[in-house]
PDB file of N, CA and C in Angstrom:
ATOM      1  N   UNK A   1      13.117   3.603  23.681  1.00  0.00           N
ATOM      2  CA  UNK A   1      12.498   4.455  22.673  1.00  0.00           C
ATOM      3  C   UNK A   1      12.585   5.889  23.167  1.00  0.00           C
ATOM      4  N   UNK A   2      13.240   6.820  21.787  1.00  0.00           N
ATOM      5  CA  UNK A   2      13.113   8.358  22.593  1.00  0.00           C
ATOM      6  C   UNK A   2      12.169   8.936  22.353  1.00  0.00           C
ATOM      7  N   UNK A   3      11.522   8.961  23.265  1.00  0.00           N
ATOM      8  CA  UNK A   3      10.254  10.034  22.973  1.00  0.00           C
ATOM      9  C   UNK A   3      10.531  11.346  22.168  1.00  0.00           C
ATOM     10  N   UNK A   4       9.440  11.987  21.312  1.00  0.00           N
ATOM     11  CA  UNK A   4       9.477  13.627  21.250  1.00  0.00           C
ATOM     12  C   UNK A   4       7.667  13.974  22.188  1.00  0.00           C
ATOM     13  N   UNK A   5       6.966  12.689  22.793  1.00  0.00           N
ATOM     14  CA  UNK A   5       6.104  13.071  23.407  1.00  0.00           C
ATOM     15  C   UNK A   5       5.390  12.424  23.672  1.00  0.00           C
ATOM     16  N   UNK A   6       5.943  11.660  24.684  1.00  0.00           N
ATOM     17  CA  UNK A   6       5.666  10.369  25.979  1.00  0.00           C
ATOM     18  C   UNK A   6       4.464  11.028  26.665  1.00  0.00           C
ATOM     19  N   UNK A   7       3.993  12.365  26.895  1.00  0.00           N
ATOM     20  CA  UNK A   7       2.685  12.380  27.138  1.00  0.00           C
ATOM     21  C   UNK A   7       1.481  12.163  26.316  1.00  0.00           C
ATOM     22  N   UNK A   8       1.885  12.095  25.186  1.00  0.00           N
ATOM     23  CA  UNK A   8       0.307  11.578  24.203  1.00  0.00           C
ATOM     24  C   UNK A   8       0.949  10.058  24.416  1.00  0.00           C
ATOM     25  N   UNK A   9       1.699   9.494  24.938  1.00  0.00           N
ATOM     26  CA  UNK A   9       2.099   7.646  24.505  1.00  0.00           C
ATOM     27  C   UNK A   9       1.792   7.429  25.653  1.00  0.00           C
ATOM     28  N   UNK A  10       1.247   8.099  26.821  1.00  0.00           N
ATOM     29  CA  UNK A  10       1.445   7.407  28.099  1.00  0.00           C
ATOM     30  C   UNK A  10      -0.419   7.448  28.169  1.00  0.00           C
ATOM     31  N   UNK A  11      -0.810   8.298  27.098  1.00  0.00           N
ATOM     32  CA  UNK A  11      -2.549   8.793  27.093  1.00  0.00           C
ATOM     33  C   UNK A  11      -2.467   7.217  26.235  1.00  0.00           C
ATOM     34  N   UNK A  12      -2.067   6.569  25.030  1.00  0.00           N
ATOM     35  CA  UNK A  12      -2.562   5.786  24.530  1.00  0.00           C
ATOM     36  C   UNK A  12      -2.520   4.490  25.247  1.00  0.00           C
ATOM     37  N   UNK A  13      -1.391   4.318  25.963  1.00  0.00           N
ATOM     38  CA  UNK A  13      -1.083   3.368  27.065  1.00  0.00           C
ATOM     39  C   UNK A  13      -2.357   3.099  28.163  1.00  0.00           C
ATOM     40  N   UNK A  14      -2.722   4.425  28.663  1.00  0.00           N
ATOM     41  CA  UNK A  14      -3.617   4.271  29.363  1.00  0.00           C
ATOM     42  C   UNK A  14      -5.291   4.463  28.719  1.00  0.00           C
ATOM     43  N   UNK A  15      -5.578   4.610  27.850  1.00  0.00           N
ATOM     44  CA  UNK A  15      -6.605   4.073  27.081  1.00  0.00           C
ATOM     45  C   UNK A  15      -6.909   3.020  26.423  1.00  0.00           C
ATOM     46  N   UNK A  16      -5.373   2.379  26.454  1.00  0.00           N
ATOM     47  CA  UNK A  16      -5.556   1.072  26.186  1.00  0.00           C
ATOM     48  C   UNK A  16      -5.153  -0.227  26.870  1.00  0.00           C
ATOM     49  N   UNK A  17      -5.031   0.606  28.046  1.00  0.00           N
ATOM     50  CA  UNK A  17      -4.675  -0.713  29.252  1.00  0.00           C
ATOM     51  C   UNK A  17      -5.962  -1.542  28.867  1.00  0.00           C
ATOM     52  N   UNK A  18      -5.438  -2.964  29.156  1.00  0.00           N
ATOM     53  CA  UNK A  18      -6.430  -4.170  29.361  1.00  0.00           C
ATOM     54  C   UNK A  18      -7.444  -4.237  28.334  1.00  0.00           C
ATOM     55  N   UNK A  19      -6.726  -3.774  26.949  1.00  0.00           N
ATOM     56  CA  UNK A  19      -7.330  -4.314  25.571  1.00  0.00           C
ATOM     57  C   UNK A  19      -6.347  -4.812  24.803  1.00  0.00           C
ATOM     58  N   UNK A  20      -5.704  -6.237  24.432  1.00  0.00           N
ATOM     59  CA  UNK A  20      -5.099  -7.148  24.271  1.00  0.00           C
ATOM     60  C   UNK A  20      -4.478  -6.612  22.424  1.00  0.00           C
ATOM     61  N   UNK A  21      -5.232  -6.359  21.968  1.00  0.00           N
ATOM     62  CA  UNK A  21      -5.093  -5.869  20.324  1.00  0.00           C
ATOM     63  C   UNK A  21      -4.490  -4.442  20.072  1.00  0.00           C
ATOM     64  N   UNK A  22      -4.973  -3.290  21.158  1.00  0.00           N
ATOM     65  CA  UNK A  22      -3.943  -2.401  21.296  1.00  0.00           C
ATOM     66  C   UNK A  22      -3.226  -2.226  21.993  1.00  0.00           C
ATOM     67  N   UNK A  23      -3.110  -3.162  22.969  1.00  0.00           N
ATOM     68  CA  UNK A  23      -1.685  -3.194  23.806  1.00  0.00           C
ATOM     69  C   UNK A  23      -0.744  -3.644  22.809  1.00  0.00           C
ATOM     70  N   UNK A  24      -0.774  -4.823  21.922  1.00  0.00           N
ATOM     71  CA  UNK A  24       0.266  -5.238  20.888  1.00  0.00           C
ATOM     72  C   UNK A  24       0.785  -4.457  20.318  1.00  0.00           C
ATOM     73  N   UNK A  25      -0.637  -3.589  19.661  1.00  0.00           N
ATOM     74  CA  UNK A  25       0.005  -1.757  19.133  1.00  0.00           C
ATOM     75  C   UNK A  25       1.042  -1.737  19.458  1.00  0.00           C
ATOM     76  N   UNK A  26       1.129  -0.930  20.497  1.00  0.00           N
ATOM     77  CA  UNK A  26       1.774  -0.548  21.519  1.00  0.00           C
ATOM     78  C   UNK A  26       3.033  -0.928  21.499  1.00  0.00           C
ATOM     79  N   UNK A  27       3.256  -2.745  22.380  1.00  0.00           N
ATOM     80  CA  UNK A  27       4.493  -3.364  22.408  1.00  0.00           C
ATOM     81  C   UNK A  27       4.872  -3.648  20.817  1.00  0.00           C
ATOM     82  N   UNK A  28       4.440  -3.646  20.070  1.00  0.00           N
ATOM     83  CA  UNK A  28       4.830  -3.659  18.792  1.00  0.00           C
ATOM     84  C   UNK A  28       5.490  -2.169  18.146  1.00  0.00           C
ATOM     85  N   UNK A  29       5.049  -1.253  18.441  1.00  0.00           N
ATOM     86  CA  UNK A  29       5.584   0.274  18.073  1.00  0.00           C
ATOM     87  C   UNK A  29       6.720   0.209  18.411  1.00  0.00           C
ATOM     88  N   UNK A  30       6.528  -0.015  20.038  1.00  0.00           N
ATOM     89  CA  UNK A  30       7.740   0.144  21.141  1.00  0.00           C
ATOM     90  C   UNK A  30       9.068  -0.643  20.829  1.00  0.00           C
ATOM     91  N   UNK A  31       9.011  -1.614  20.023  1.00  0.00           N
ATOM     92  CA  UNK A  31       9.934  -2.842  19.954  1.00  0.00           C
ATOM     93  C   UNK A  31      10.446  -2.445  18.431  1.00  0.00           C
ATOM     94  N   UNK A  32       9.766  -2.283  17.780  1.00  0.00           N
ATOM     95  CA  UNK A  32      10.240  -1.496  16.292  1.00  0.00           C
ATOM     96  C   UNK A  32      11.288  -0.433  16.548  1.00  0.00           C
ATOM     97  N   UNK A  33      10.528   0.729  17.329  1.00  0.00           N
ATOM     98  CA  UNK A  33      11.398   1.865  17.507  1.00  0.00           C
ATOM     99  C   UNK A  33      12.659   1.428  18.254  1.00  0.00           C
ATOM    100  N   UNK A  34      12.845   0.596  19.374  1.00  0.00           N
ATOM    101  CA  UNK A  34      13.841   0.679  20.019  1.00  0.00           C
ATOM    102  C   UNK A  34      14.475  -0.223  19.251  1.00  0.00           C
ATOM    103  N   UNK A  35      14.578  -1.385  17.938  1.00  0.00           N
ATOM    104  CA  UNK A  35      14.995  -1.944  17.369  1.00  0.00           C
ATOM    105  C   UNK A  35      16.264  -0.861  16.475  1.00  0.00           C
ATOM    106  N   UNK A  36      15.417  -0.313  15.530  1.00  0.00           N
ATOM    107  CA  UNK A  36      15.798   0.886  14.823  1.00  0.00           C
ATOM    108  C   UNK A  36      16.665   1.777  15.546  1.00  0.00           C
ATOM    109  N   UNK A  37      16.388   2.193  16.828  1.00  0.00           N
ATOM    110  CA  UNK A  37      17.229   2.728  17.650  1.00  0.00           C
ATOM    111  C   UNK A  37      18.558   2.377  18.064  1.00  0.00           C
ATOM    112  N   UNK A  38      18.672   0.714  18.195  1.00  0.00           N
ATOM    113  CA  UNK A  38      19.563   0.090  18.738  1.00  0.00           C
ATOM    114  C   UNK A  38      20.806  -0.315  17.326  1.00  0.00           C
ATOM    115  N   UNK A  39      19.927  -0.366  16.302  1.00  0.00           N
ATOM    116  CA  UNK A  39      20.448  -0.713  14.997  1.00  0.00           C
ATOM    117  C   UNK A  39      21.321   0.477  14.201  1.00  0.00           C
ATOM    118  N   UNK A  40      20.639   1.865  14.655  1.00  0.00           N
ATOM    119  CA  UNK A  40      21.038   3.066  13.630  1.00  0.00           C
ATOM    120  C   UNK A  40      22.517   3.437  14.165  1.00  0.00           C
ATOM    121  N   UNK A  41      23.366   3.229  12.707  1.00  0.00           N
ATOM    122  CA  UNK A  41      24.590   3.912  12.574  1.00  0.00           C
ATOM    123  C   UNK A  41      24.543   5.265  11.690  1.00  0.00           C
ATOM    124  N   UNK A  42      24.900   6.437  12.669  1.00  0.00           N
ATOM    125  CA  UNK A  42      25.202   7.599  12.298  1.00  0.00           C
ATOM    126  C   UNK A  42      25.333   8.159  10.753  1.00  0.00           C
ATOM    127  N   UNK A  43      26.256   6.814  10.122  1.00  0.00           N
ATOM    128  CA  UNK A  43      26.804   7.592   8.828  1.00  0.00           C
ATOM    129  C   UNK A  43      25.646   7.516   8.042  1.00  0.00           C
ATOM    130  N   UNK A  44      24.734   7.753   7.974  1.00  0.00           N
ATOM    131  CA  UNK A  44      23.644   7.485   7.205  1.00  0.00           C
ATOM    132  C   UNK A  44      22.339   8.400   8.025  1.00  0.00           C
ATOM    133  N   UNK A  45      21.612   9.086   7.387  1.00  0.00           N
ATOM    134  CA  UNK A  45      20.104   9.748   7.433  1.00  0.00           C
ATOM    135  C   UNK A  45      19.010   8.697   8.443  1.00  0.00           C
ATOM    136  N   UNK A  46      18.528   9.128   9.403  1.00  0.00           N
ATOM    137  CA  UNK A  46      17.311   8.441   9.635  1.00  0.00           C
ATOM    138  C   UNK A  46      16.403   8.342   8.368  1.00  0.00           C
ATOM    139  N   UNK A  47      16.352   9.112   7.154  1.00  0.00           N
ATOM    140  CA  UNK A  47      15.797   8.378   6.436  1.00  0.00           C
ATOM    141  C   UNK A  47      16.073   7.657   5.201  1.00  0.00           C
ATOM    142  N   UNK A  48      17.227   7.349   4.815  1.00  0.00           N
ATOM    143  CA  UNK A  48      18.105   6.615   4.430  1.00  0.00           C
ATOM    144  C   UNK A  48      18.136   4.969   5.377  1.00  0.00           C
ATOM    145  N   UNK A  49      18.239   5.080   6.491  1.00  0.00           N
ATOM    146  CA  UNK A  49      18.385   4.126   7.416  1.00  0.00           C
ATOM    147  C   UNK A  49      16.631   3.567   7.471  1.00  0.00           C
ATOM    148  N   UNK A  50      15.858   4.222   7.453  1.00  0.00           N
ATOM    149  CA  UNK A  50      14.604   3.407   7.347  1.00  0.00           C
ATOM    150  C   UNK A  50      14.430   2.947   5.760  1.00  0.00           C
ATOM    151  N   UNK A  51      15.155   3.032   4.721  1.00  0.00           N
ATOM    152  CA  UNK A  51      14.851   2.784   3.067  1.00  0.00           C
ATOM    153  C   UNK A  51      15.378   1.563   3.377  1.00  0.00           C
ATOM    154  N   UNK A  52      16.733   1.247   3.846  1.00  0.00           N
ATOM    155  CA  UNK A  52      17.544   0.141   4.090  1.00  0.00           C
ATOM    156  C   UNK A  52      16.910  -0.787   5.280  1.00  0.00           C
ATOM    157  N   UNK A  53      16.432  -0.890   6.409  1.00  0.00           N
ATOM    158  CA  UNK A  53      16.188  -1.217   7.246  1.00  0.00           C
ATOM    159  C   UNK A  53      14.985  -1.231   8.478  1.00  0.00           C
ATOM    160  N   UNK A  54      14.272  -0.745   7.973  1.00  0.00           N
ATOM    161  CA  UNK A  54      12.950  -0.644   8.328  1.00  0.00           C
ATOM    162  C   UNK A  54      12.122  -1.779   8.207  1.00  0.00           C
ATOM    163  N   UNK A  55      12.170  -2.255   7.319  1.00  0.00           N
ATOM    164  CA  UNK A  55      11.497  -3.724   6.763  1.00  0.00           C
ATOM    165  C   UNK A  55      11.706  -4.571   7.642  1.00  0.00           C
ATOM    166  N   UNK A  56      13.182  -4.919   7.777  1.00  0.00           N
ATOM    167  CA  UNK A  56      13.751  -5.924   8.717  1.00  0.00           C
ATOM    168  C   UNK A  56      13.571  -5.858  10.124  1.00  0.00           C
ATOM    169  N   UNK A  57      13.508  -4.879  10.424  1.00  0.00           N
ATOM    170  CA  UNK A  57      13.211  -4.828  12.069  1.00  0.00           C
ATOM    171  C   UNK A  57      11.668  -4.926  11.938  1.00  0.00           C
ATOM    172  N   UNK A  58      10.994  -4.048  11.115  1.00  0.00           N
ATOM    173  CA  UNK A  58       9.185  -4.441  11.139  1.00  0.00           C
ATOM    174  C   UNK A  58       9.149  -5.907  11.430  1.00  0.00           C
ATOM    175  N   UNK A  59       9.958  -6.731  10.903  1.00  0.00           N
ATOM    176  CA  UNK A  59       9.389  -8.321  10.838  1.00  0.00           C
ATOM    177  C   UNK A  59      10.350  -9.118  11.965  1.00  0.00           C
ATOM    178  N   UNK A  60      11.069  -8.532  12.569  1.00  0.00           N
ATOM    179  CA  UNK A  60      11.712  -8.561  13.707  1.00  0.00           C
ATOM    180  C   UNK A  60      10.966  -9.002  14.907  1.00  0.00           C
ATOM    181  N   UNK A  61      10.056  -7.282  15.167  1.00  0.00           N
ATOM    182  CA  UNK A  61       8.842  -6.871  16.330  1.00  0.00           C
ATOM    183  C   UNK A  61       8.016  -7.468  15.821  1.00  0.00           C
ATOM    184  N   UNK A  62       7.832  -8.339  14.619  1.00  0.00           N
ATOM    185  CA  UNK A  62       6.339  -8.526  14.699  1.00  0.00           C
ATOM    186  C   UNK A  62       6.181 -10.134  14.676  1.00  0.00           C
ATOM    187  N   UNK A  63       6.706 -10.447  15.781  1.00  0.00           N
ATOM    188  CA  UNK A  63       6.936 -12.320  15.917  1.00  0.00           C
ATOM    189  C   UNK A  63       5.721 -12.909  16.134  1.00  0.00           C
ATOM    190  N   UNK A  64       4.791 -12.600  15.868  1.00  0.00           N
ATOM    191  CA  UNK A  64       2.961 -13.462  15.931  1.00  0.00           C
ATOM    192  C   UNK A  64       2.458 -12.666  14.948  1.00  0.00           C
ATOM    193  N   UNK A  65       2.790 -12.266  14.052  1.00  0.00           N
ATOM    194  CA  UNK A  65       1.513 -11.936  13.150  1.00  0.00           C
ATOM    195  C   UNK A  65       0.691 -10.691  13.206  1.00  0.00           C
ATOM    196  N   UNK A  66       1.455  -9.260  13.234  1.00  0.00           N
ATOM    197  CA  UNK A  66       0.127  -8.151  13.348  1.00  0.00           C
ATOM    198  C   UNK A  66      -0.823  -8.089  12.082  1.00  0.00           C
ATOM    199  N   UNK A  67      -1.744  -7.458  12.049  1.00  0.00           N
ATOM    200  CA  UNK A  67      -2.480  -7.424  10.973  1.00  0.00           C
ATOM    201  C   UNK A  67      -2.282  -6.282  10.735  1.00  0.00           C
ATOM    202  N   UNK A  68      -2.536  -5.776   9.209  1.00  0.00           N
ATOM    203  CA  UNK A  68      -2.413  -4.322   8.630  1.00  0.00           C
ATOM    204  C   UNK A  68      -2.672  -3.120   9.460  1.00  0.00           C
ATOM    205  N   UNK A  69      -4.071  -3.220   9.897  1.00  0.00           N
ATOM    206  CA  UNK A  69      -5.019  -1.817  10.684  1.00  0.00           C
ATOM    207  C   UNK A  69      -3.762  -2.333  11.992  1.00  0.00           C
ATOM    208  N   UNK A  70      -2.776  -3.029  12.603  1.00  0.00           N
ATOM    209  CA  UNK A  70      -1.917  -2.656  13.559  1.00  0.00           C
ATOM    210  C   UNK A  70      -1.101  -1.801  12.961  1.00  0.00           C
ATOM    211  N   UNK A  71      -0.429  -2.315  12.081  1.00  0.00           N
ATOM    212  CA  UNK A  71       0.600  -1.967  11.192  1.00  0.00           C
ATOM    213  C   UNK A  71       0.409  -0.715  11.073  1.00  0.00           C
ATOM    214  N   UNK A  72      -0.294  -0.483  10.663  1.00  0.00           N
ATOM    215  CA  UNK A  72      -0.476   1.015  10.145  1.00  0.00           C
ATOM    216  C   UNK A  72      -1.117   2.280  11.835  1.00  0.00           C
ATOM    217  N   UNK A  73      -1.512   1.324  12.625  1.00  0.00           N
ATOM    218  CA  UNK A  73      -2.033   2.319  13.620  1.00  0.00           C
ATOM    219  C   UNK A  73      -0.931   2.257  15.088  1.00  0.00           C
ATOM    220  N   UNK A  74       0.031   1.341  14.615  1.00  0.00           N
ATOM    221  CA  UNK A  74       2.184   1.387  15.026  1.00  0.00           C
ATOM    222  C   UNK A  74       2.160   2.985  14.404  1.00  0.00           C
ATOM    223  N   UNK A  75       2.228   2.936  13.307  1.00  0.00           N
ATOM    224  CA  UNK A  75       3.302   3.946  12.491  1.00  0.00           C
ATOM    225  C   UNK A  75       2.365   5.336  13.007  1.00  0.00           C
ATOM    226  N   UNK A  76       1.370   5.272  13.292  1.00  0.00           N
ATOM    227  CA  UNK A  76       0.843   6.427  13.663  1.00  0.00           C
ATOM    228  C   UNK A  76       0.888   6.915  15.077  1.00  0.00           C
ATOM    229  N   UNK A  77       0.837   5.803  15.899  1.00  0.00           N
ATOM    230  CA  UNK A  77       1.356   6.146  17.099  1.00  0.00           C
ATOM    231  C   UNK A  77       3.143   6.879  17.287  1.00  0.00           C
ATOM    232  N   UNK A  78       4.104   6.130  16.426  1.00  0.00           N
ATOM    233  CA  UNK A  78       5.113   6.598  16.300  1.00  0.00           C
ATOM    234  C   UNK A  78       5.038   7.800  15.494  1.00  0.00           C
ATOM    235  N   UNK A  79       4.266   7.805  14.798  1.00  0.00           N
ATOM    236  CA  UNK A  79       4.694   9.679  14.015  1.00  0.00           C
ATOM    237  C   UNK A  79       4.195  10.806  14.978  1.00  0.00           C
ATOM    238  N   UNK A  80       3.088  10.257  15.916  1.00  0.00           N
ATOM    239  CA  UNK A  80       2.828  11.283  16.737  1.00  0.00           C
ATOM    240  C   UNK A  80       3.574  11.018  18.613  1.00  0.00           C
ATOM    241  N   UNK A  81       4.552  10.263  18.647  1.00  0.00           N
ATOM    242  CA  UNK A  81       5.278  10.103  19.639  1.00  0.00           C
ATOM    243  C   UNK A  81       6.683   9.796  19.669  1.00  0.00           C
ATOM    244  N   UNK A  82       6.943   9.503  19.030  1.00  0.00           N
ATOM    245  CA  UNK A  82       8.736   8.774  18.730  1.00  0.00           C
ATOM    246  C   UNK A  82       9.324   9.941  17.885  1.00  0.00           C
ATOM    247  N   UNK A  83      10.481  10.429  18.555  1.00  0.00           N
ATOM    248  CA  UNK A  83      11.805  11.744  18.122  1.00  0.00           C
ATOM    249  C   UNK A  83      11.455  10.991  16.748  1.00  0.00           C
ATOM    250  N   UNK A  84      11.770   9.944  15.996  1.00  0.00           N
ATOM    251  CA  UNK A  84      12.110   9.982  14.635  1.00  0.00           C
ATOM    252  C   UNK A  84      10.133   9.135  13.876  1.00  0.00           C
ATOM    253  N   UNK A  85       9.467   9.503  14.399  1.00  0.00           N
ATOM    254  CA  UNK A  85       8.451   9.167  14.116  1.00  0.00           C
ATOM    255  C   UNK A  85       7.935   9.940  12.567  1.00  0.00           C
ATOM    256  N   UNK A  86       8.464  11.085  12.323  1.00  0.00           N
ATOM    257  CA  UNK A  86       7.822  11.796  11.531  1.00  0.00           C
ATOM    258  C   UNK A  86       8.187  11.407  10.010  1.00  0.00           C
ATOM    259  N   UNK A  87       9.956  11.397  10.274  1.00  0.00           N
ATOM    260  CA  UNK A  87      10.576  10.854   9.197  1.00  0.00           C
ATOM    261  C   UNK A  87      10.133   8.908   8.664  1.00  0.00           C
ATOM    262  N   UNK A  88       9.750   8.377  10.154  1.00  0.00           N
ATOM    263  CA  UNK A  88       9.070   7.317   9.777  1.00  0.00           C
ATOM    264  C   UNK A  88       7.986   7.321   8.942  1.00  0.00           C
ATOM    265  N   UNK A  89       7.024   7.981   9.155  1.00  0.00           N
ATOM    266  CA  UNK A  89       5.880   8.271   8.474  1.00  0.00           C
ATOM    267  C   UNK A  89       6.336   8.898   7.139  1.00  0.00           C
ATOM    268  N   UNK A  90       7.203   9.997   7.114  1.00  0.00           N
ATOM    269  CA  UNK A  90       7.220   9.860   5.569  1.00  0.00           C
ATOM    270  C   UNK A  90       7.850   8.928   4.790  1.00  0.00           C
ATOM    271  N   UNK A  91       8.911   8.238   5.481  1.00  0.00           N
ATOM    272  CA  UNK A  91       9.119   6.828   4.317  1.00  0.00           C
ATOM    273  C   UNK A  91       7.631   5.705   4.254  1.00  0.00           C
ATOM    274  N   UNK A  92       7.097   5.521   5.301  1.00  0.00           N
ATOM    275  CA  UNK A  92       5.773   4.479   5.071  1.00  0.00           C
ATOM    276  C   UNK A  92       5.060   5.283   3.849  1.00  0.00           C
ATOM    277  N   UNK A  93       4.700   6.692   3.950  1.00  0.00           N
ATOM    278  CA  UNK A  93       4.246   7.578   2.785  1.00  0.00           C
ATOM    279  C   UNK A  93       4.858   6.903   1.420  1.00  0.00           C
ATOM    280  N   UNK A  94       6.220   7.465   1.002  1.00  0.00           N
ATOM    281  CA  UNK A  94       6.551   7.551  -0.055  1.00  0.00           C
ATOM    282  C   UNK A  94       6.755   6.075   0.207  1.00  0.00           C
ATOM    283  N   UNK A  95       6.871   4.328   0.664  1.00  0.00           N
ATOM    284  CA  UNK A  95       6.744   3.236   0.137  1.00  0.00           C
ATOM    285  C   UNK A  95       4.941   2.388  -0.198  1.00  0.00           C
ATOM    286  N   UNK A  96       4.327   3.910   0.345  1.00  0.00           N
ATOM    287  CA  UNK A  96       3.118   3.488   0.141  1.00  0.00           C
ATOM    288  C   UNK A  96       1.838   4.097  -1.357  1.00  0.00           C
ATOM    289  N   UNK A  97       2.773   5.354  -1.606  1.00  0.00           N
ATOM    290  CA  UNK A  97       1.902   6.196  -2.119  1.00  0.00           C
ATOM    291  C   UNK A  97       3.021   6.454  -3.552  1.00  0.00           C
ATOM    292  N   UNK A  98       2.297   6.885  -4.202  1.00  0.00           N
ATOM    293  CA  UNK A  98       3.315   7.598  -6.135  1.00  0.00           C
ATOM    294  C   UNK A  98       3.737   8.772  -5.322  1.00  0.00           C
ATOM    295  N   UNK A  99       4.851   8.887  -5.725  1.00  0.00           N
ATOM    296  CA  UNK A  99       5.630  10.616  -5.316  1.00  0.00           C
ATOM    297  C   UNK A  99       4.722  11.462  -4.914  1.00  0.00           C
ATOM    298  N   UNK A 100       3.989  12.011  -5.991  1.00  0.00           N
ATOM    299  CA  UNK A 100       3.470  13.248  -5.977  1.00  0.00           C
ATOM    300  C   UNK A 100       2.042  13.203  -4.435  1.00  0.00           C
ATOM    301  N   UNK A 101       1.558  11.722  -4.155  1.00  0.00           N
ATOM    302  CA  UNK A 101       0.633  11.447  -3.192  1.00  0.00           C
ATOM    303  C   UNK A 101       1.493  11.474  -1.942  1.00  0.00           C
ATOM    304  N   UNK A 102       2.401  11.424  -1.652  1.00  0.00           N
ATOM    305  CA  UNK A 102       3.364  11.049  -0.419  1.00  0.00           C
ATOM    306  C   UNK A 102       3.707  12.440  -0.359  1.00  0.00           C
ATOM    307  N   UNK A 103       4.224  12.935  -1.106  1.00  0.00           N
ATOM    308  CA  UNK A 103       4.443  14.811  -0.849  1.00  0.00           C
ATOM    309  C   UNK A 103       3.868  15.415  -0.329  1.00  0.00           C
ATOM    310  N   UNK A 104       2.699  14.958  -1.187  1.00  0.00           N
ATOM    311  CA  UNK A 104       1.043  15.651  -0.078  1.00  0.00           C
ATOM    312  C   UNK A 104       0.800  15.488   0.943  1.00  0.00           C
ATOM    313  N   UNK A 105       0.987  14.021   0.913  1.00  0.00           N
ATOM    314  CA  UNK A 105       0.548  13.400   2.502  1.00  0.00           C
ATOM    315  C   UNK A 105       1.358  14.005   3.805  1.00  0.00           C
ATOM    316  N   UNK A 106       2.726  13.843   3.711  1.00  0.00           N
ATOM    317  CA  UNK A 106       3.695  14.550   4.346  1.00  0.00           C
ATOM    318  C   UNK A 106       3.903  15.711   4.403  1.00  0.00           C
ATOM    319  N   UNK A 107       3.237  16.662   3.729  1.00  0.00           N
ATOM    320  CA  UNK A 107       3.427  18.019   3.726  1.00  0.00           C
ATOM    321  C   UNK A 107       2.279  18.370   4.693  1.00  0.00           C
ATOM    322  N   UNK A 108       0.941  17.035   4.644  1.00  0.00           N
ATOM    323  CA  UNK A 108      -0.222  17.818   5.420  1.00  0.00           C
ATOM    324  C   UNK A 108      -0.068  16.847   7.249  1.00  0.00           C
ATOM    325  N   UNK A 109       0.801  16.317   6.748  1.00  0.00           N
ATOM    326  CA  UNK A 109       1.089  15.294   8.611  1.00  0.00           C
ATOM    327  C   UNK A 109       0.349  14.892   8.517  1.00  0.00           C
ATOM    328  N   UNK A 110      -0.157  13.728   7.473  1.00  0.00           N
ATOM    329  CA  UNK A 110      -0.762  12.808   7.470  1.00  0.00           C
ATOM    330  C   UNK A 110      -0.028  11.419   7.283  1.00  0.00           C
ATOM    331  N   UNK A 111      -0.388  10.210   7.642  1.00  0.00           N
ATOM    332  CA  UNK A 111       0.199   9.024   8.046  1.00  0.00           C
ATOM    333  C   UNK A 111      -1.068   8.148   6.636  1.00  0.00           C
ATOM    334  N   UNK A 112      -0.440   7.895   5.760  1.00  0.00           N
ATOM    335  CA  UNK A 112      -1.418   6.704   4.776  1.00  0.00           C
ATOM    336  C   UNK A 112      -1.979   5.592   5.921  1.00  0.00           C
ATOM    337  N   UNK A 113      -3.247   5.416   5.678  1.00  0.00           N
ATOM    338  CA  UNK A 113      -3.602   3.854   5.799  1.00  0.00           C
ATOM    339  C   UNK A 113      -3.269   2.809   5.078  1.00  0.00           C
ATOM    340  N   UNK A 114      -2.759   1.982   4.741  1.00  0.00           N
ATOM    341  CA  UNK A 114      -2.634   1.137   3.900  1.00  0.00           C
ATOM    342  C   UNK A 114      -3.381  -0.115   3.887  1.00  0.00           C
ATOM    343  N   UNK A 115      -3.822  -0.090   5.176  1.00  0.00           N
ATOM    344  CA  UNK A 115      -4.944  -1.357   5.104  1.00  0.00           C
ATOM    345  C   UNK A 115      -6.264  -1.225   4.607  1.00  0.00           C
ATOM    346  N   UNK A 116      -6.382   0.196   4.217  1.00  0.00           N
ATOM    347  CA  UNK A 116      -7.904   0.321   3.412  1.00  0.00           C
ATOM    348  C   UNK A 116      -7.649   0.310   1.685  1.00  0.00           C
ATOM    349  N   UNK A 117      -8.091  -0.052   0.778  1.00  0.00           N
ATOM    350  CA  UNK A 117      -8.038  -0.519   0.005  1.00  0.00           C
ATOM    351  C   UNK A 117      -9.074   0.384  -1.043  1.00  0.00           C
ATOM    352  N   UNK A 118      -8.854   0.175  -2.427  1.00  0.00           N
ATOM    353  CA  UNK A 118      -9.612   0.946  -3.674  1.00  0.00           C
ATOM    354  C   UNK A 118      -9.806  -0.511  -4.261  1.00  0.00           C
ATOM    355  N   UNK A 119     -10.597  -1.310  -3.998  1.00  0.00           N
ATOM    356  CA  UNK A 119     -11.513  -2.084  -4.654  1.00  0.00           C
ATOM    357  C   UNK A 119     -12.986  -1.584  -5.592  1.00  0.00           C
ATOM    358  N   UNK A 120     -12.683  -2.442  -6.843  1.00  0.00           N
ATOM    359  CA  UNK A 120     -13.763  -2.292  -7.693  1.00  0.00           C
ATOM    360  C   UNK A 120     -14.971  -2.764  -7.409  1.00  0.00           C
ATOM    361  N   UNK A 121     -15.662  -1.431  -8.084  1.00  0.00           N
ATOM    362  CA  UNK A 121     -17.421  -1.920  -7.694  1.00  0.00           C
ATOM    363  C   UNK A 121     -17.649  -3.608  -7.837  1.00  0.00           C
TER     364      UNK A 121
END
């Protein structure tokens, strides 16, 4: 995985040594990105290449089952550590949000939750 800033990943590493649920984080981020890494051919956009292929490696790294709040707190660790983290985050944006909400979101470097939910009263 190429870092753009292995010192905030080496802070989450070590805040989360010897807690079993965010270590998975973790080896789960780590195994995505270097998936994607190992997978990406040139002729195509990192974000083009995550529209096509992102999915498939997500379910790749994720051989036991993460739950959403991982899922979603992967993609945030990678938008704030992984060279192509940002462009990650805006495709999770725009496959998560209507256009005009993903614009926003990405314009303010924000990462959607998707595991929180708009349930009726």
């Amino acid at each position: 995985m190429e870092f753009k800033n292995e010192a905030r990943f080496q802070q989450y590493v070590e805040a989360w040594k010897g807690e079993p649920y965010e270590e998975r984080i973790l080896s789960f981020a780590t195994e995505w990105a270097n998936l994607m890494e190992e997978n990406f051919t040139p002729s195509v956009s990192w974000t083009e290449f995550f529209k096509r292929h992102a999915d498939e490696h997500c379910k790749t790294a994720d051989y036991d089952g993460i739950t959403g709040c991982m899922y979603n707190k992967a993609i945030h660790v990678l938008a704030e550590t992984w060279i192509h983290g940002e462009e990650l985050a805006h495709w999770h944006n725009a496959e998560s949000l209507p256009p005009d909400e993903a614009r926003a979101a990405n314009e303010q470097g924000k990462v959607v939750n998707t595991a929180i939910g708009n349930f009726p009263a």
